[in-house]
C-alpha atoms as a PDB file:
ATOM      1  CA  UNK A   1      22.373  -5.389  -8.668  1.00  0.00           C
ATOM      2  CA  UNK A   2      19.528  -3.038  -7.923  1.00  0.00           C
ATOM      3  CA  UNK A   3      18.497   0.274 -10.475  1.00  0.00           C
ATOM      4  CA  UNK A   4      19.158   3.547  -9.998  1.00  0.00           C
ATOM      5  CA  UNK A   5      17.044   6.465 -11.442  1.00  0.00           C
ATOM      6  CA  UNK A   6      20.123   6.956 -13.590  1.00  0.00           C
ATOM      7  CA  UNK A   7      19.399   3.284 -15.151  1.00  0.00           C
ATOM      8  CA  UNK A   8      22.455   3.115 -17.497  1.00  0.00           C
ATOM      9  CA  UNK A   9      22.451  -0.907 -16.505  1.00  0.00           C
ATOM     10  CA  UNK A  10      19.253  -0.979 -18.146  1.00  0.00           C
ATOM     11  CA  UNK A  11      20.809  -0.646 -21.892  1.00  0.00           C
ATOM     12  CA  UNK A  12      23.553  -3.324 -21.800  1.00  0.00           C
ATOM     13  CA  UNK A  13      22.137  -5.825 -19.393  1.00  0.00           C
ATOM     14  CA  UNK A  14      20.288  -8.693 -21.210  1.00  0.00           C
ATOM     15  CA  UNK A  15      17.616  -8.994 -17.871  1.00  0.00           C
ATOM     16  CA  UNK A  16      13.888  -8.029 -19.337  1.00  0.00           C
ATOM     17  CA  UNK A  17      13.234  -6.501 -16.032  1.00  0.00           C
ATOM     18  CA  UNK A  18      16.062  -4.034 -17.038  1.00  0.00           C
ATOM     19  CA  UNK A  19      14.037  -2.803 -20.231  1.00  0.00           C
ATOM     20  CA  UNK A  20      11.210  -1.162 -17.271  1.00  0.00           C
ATOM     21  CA  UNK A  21      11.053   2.190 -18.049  1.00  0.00           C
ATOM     22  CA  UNK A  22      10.047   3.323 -14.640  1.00  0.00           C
ATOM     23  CA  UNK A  23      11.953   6.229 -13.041  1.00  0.00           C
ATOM     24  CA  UNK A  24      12.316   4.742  -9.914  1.00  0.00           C
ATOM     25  CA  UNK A  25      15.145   2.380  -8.334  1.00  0.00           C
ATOM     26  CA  UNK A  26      13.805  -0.926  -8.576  1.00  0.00           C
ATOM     27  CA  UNK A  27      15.061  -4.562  -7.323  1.00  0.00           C
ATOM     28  CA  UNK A  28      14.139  -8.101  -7.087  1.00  0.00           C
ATOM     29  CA  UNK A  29      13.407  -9.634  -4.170  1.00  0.00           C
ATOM     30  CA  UNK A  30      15.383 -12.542  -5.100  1.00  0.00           C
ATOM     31  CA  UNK A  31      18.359  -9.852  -5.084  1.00  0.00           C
ATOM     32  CA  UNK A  32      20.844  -9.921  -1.733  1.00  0.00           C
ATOM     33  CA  UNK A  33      20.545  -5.973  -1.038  1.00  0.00           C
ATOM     34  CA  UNK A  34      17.068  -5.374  -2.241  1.00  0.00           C
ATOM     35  CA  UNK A  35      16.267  -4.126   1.589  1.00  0.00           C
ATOM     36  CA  UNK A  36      19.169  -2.180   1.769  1.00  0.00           C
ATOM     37  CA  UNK A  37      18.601  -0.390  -1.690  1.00  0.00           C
ATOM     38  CA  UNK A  38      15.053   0.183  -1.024  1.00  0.00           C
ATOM     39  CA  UNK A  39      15.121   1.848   2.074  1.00  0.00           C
ATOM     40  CA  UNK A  40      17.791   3.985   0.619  1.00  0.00           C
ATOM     41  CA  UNK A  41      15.074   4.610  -2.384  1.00  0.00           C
ATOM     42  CA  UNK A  42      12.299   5.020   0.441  1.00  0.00           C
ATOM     43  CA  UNK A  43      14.411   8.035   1.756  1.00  0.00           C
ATOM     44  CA  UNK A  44      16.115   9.852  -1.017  1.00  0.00           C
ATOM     45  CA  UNK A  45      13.346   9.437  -3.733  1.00  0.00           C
ATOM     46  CA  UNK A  46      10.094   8.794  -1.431  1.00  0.00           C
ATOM     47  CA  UNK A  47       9.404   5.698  -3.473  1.00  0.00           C
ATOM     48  CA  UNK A  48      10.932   2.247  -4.648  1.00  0.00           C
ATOM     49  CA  UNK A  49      10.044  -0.976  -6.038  1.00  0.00           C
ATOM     50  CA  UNK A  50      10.727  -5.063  -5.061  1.00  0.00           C
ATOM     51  CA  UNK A  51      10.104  -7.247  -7.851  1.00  0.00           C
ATOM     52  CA  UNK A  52       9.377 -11.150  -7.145  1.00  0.00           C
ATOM     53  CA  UNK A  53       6.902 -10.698  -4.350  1.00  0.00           C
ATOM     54  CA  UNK A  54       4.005 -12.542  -5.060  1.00  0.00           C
ATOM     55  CA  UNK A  55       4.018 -15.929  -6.857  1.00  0.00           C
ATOM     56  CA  UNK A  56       1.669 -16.690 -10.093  1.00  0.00           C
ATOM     57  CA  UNK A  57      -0.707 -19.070  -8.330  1.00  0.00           C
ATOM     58  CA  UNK A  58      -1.193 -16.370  -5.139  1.00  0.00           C
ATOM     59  CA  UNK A  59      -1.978 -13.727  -8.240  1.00  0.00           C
ATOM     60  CA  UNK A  60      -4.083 -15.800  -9.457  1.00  0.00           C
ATOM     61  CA  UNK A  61      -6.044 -15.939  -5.997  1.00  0.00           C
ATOM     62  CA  UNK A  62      -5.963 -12.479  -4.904  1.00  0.00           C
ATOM     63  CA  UNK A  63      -7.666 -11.559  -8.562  1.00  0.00           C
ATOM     64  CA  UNK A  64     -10.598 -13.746  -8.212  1.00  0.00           C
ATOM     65  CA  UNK A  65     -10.811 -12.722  -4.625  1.00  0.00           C
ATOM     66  CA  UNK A  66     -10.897  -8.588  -5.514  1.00  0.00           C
ATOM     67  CA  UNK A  67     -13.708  -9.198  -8.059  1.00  0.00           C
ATOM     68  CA  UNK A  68     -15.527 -10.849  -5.033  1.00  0.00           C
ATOM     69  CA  UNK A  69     -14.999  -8.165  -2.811  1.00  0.00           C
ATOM     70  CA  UNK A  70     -15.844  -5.125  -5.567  1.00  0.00           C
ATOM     71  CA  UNK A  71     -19.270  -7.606  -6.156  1.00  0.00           C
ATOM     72  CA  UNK A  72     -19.755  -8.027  -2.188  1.00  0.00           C
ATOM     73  CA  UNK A  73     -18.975  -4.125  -1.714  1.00  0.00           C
ATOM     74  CA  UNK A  74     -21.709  -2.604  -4.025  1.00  0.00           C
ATOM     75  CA  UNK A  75     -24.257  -5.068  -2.443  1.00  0.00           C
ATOM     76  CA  UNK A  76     -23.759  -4.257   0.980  1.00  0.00           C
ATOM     77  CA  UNK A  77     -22.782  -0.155   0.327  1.00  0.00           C
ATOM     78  CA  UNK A  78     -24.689   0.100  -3.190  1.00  0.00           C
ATOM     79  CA  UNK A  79     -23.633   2.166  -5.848  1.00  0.00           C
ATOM     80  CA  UNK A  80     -24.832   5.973  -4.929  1.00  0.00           C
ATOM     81  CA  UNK A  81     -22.962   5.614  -1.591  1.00  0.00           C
ATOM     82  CA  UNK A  82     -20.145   4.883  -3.272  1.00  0.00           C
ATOM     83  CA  UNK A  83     -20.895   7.408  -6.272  1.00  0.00           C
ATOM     84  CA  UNK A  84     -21.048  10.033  -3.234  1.00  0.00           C
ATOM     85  CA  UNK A  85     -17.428   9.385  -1.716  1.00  0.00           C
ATOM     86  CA  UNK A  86     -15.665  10.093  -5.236  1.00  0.00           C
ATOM     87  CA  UNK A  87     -13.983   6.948  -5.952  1.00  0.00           C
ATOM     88  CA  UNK A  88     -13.387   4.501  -8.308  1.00  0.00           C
ATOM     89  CA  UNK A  89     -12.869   0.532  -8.190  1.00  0.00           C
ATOM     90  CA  UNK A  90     -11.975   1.088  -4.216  1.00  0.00           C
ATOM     91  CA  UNK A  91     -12.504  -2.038  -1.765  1.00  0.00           C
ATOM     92  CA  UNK A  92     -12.262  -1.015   2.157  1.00  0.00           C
ATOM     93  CA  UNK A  93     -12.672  -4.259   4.158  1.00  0.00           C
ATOM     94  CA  UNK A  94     -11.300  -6.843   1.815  1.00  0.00           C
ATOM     95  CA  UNK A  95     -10.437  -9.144   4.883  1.00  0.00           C
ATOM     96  CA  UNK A  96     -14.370  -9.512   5.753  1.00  0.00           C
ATOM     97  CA  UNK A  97     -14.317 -11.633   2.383  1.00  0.00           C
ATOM     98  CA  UNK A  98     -11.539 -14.088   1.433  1.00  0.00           C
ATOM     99  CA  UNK A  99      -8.830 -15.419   3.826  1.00  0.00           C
ATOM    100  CA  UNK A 100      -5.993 -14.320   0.880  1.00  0.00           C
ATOM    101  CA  UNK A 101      -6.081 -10.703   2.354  1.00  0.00           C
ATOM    102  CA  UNK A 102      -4.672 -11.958   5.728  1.00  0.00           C
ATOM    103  CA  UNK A 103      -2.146 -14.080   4.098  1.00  0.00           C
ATOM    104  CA  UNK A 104      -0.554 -11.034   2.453  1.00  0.00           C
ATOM    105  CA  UNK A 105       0.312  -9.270   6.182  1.00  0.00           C
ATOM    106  CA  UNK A 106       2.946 -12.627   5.919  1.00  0.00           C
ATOM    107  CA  UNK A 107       4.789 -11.982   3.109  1.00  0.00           C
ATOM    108  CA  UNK A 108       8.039 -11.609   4.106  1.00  0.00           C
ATOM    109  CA  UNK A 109       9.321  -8.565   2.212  1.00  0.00           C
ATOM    110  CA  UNK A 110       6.465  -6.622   3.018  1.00  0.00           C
ATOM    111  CA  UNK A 111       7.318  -7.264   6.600  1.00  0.00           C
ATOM    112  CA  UNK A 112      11.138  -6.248   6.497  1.00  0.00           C
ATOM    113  CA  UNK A 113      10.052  -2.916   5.093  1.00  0.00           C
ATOM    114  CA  UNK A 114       6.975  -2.416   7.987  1.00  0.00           C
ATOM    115  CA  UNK A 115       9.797  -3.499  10.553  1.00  0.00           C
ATOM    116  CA  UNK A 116      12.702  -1.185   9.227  1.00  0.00           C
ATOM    117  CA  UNK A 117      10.789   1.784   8.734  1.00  0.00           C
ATOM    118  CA  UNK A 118       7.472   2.000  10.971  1.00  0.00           C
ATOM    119  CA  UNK A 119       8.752  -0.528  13.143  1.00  0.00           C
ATOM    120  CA  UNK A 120       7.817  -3.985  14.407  1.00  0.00           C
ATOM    121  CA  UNK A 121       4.610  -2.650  16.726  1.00  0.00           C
ATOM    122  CA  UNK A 122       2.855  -1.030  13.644  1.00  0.00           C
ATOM    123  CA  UNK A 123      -0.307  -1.741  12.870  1.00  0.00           C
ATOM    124  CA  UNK A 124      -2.172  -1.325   9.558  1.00  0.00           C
ATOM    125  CA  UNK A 125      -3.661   1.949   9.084  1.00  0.00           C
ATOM    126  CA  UNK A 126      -5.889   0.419   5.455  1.00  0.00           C
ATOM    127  CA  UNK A 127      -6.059  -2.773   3.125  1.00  0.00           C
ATOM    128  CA  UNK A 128      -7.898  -1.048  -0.057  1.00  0.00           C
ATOM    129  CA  UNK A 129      -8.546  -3.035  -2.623  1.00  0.00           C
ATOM    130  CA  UNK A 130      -7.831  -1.000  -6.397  1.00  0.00           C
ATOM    131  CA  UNK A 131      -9.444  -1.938  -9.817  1.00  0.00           C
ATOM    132  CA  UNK A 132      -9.174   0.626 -12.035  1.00  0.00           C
ATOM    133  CA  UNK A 133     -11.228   0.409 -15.110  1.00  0.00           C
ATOM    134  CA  UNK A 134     -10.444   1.825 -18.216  1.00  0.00           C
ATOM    135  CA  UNK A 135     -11.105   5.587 -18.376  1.00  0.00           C
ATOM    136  CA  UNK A 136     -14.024   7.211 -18.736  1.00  0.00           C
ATOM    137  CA  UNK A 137     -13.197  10.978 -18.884  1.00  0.00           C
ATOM    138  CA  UNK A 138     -14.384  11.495 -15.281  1.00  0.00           C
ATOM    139  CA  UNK A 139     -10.802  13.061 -14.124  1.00  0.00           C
ATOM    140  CA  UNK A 140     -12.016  15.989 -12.390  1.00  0.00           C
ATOM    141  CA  UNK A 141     -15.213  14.041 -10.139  1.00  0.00           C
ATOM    142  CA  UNK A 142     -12.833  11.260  -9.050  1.00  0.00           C
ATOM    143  CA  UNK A 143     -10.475  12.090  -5.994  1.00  0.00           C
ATOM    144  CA  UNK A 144      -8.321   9.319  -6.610  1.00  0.00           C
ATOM    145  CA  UNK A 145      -6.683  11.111  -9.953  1.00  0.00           C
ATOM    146  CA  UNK A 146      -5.915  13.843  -7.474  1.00  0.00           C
ATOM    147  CA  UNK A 147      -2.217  14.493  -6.236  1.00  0.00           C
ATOM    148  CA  UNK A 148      -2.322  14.288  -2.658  1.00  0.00           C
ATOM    149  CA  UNK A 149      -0.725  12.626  -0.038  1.00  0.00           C
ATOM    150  CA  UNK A 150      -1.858   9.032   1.845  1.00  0.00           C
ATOM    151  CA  UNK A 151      -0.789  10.364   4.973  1.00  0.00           C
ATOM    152  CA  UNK A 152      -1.344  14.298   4.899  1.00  0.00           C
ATOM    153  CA  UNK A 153       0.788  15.440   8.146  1.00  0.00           C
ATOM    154  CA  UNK A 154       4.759  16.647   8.555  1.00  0.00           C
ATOM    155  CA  UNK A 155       6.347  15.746  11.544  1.00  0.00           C
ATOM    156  CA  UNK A 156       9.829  17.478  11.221  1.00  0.00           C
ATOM    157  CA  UNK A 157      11.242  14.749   9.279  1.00  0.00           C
ATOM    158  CA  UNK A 158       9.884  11.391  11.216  1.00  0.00           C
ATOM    159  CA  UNK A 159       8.817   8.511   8.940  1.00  0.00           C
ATOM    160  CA  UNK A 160       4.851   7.601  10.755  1.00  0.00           C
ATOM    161  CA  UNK A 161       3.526   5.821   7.918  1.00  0.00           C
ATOM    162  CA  UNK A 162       4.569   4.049   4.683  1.00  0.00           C
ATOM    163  CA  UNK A 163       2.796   2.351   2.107  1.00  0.00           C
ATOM    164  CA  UNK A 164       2.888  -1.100   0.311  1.00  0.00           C
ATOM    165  CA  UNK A 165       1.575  -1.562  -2.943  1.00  0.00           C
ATOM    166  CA  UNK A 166       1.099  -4.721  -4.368  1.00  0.00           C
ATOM    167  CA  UNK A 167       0.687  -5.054  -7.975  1.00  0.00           C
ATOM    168  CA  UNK A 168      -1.660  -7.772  -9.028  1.00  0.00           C
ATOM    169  CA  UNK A 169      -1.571  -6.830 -12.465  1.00  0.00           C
ATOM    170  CA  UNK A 170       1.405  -5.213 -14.568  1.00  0.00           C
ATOM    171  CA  UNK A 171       1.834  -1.584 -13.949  1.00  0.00           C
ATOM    172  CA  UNK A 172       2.797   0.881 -16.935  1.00  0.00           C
ATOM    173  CA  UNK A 173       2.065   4.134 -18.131  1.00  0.00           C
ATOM    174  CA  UNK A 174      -0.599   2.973 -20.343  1.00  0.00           C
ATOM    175  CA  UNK A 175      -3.108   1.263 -17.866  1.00  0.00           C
ATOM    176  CA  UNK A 176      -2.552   3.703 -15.545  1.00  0.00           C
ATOM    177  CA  UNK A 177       0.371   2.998 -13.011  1.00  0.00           C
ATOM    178  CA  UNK A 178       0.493   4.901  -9.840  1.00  0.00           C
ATOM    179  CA  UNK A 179       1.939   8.782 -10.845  1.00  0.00           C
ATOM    180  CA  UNK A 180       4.623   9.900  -8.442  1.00  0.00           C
ATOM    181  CA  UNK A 181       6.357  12.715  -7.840  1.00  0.00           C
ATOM    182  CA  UNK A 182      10.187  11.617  -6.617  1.00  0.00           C
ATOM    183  CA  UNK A 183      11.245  13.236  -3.827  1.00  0.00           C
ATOM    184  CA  UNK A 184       8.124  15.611  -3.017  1.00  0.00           C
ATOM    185  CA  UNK A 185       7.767  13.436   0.470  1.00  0.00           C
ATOM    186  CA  UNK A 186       8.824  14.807   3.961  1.00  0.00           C
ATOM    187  CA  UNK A 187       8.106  18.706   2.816  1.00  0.00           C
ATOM    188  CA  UNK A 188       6.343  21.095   4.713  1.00  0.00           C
ATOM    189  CA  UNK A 189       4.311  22.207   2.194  1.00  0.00           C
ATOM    190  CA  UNK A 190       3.262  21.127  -0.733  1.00  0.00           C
ATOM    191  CA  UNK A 191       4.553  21.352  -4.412  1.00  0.00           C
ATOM    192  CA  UNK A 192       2.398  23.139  -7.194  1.00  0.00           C
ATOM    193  CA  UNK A 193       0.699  21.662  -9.481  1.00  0.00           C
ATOM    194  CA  UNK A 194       2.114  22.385 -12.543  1.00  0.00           C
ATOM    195  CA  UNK A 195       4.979  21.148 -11.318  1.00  0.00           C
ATOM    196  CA  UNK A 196       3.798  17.751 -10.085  1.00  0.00           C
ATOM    197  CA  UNK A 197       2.428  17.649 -13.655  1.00  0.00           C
ATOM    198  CA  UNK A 198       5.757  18.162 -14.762  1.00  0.00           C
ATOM    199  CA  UNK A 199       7.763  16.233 -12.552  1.00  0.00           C
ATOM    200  CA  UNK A 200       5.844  13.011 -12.124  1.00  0.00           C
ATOM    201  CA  UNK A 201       6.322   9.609 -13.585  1.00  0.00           C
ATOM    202  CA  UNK A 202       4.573   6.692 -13.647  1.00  0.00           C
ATOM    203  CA  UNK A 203       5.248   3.000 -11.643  1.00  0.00           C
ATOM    204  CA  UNK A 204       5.748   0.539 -13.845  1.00  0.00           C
ATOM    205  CA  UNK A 205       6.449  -2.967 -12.964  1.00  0.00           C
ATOM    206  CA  UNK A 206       5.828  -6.374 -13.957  1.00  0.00           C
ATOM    207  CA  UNK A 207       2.787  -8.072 -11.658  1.00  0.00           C
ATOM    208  CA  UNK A 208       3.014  -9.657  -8.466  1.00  0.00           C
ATOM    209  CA  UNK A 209       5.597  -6.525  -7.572  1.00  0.00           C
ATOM    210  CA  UNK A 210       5.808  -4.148  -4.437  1.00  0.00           C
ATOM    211  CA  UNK A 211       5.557  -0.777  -5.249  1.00  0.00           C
ATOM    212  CA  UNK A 212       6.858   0.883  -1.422  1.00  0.00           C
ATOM    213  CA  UNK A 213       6.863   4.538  -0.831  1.00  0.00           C
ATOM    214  CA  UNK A 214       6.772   7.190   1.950  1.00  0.00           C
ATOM    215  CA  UNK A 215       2.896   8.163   2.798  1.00  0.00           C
ATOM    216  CA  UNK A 216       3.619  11.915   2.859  1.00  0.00           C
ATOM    217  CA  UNK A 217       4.904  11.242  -0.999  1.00  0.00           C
ATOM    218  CA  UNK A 218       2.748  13.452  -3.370  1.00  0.00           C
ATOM    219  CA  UNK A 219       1.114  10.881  -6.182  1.00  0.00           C
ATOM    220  CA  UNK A 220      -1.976  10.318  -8.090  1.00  0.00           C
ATOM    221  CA  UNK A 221      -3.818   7.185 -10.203  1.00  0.00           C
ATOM    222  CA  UNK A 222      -2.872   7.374 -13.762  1.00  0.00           C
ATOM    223  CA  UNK A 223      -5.418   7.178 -16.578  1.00  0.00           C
ATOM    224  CA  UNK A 224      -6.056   3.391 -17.662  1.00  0.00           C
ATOM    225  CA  UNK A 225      -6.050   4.007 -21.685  1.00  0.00           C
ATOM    226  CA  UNK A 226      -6.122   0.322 -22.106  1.00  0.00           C
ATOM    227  CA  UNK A 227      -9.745  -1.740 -22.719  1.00  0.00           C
ATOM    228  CA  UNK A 228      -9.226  -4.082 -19.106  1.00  0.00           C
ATOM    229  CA  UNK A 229      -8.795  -3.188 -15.632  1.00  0.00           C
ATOM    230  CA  UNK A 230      -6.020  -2.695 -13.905  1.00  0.00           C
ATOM    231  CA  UNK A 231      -5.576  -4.108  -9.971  1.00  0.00           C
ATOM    232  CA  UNK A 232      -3.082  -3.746  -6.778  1.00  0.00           C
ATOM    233  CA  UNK A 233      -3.802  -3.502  -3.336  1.00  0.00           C
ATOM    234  CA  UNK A 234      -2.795  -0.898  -1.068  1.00  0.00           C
ATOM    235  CA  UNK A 235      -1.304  -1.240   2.385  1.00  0.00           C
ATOM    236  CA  UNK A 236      -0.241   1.434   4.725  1.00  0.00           C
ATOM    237  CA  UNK A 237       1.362   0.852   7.817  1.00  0.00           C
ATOM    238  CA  UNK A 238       1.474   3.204  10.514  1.00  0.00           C
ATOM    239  CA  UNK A 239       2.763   3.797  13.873  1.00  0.00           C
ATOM    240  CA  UNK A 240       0.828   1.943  16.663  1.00  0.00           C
ATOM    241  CA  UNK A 241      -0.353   4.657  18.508  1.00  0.00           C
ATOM    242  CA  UNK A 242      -2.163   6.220  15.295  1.00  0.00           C
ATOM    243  CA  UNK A 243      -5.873   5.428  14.600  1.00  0.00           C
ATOM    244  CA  UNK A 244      -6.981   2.795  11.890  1.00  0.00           C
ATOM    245  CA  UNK A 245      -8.985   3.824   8.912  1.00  0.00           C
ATOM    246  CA  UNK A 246     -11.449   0.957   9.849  1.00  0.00           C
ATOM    247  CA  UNK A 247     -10.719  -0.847  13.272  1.00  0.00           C
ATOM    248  CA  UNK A 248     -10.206  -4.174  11.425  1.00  0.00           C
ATOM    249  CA  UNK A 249     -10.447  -5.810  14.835  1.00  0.00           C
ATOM    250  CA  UNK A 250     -14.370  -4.611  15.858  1.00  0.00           C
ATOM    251  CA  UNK A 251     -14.335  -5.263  12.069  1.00  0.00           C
ATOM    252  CA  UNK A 252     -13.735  -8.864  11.774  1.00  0.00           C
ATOM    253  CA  UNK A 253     -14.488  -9.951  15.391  1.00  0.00           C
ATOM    254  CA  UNK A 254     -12.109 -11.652  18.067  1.00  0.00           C
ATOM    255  CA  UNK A 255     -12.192 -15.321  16.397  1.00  0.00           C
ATOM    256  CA  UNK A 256     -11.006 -14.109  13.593  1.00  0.00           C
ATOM    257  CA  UNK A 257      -7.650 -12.416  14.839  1.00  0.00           C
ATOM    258  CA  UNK A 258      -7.050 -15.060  17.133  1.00  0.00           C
ATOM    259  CA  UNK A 259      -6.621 -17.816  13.992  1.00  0.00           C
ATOM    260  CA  UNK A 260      -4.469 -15.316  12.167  1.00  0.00           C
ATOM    261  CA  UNK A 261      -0.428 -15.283  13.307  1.00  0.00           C
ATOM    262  CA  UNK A 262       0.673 -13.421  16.493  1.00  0.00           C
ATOM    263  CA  UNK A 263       2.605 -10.777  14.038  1.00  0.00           C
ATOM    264  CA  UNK A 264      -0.821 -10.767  11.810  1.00  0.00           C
ATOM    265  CA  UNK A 265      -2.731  -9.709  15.312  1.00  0.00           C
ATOM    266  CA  UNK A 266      -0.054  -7.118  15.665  1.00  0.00           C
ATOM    267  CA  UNK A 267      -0.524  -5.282  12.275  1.00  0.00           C
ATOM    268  CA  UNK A 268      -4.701  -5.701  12.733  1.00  0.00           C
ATOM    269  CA  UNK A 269      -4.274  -3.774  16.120  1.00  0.00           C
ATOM    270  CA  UNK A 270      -5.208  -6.577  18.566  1.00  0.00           C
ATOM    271  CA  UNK A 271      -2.352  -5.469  20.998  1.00  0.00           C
ATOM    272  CA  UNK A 272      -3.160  -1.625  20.439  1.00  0.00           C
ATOM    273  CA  UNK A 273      -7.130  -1.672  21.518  1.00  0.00           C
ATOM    274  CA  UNK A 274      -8.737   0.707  23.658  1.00  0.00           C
ATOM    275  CA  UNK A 275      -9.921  -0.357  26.884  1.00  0.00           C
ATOM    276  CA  UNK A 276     -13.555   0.262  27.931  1.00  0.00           C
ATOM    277  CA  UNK A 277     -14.232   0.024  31.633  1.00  0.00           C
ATOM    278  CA  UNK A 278     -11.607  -0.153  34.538  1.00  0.00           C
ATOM    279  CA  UNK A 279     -12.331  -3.554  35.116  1.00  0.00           C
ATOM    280  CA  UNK A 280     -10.316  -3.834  31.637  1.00  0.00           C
ATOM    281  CA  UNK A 281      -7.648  -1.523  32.358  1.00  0.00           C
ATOM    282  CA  UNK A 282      -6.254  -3.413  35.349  1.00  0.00           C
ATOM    283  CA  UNK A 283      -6.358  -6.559  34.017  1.00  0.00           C
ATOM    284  CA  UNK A 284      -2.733  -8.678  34.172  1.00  0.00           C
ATOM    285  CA  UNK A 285      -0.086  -7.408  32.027  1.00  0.00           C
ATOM    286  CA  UNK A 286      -0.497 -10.754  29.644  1.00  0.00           C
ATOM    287  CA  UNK A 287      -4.531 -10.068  29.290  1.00  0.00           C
ATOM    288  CA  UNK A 288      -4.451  -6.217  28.358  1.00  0.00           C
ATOM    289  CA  UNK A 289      -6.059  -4.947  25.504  1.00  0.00           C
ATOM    290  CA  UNK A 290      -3.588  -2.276  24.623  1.00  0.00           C
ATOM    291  CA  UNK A 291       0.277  -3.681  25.800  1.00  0.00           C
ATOM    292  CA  UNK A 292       2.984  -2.500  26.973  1.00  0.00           C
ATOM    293  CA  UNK A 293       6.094  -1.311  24.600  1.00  0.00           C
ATOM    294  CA  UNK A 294       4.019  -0.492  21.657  1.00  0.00           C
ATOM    295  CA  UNK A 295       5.733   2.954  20.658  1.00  0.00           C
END
């Protein structure tokens, strides 16, 4: 049985994942209606989380991989570029590094919730790599402790974009786990900030979890208080017709998306390019750059 918000389950059943203290409805993956419960969570609260995603020895490759990437990042950006966009243990391009950042557009969960909600032609907006080191007072310089929203844009109600975080390590309130505000998403304005203040609770959830939630929802990085970083990886899905943060298929070149799965091309954008000449446009239907039927 998945939690509720109300989590009276929590105090008699003997599971450990039942002693989480999160605020927000929660399930395993291993559990029969964790797809059915979380979409419900995705729409009422904004925000939900699937336990039992990602296995101890894929952990245990995505963290030496992230360290790679941060190392790889600041050599080829170097530190006062990075100083100048305001953030803080962020990794854009991931993929350009390790092969373990394409596996994860497989997993299987993270695909039922990109097919149920953005649907099965979505492409990935970002893959951003997260290590958040232990705090260092700079709140107000860093955008990322910031509420705002991932995807800043109401459309009367229809769901264009939804995240997937994956937590590499545990989440909690001490090491700074995502603050959310439940049920701020889908509003046509935005709360104030005393009461997101208020109102907001931290993700926690053991590592290798999937913390899901709408991208209009209004959150913020917690404070790490804790003396070792703390890592996840976000994903956010879009609908196809939306522009990429990074156009991961320029990015990584055409040899690359054409090892990775058909459904992997999908989310990269490989079916949703823009054509450059007419001599591309009227190619055969099987050859074009952007397809047919792609929302």
């Amino acid at each position: 049985m998945c939690l509720t918000e109300a989590g009276e389950k929590r105090l008699t059943d003997p599971d450990p994942l039942h002693t989480i203290h999160s605020m927000l409805p929660i399930c395993s993956s291993t559990e029969a209606d964790w797809l059915p419960s979380t979409l419900d969570a995705l729409k009422y609260s904004g925000a939900g989380i699937v336990t039992d995603v990602l296995s101890p020895e894929l952990l245990q490759r995505i963290r030496a991989g992230m360290y790679e990437a941060q190392a790889r990042t600041l050599e080829e950006v170097g530190q006062e570029r990075l100083d100048r966009a305001r953030e803080v243990g962020v990794m854009r391009s991931m993929l350009s590094y390790d092969p373990v950042f394409a596996e994860l557009l497989e997993l299987p969960e993270l695909l039922a919730i990109v097919d149920n909600t953005v649907s099965d032609t979505a492409v990935m907006h970002l893959q951003n790599g997260l290590i958040l080191p232990p705090y260092d007072g700079a709140l107000g310089e860093i955008l990322q402790y910031t509420f705002h929203m991932d995807f800043p844009r109401y459309m009367d109600g229809y769901l264009a974009s939804v995240n997937t975080m994956l937590a590499i390590d545990e989440f909690s309130a001490a090491n700074g786990g995502t603050l959310v505000v439940p049920g701020t998403h889908q509003r046509t304005g935005p709360p104030g900030q005393r009461y997101m203040e208020n109102a907001s609770v931290a993700v926690e959830c053991p590592a290798g979890s999937m913390f899901v939630f709408d991208s209009t929802l209004w959150h913020a990085a917690g404070r790490n208080m804790t003396n070792r970083d703390r890592l996840a990886i976000n994903h956010m899905f879009t609908r196809s017709f939306f522009k990429q943060q990074i156009d991961y298929v320029r990015a990584l070149g055409d040899e690359f998306v054409l090892e990775q799965p058909p459904r992997t091309q999908q989310l990269l954008g490989w079916y949703t390019r823009v054509v450059t000449s007419s001599d591309e446009y009227y190619r055969p239907a099987e050859e074009r750059l952007y397809r047919a039927h792609q929302g």
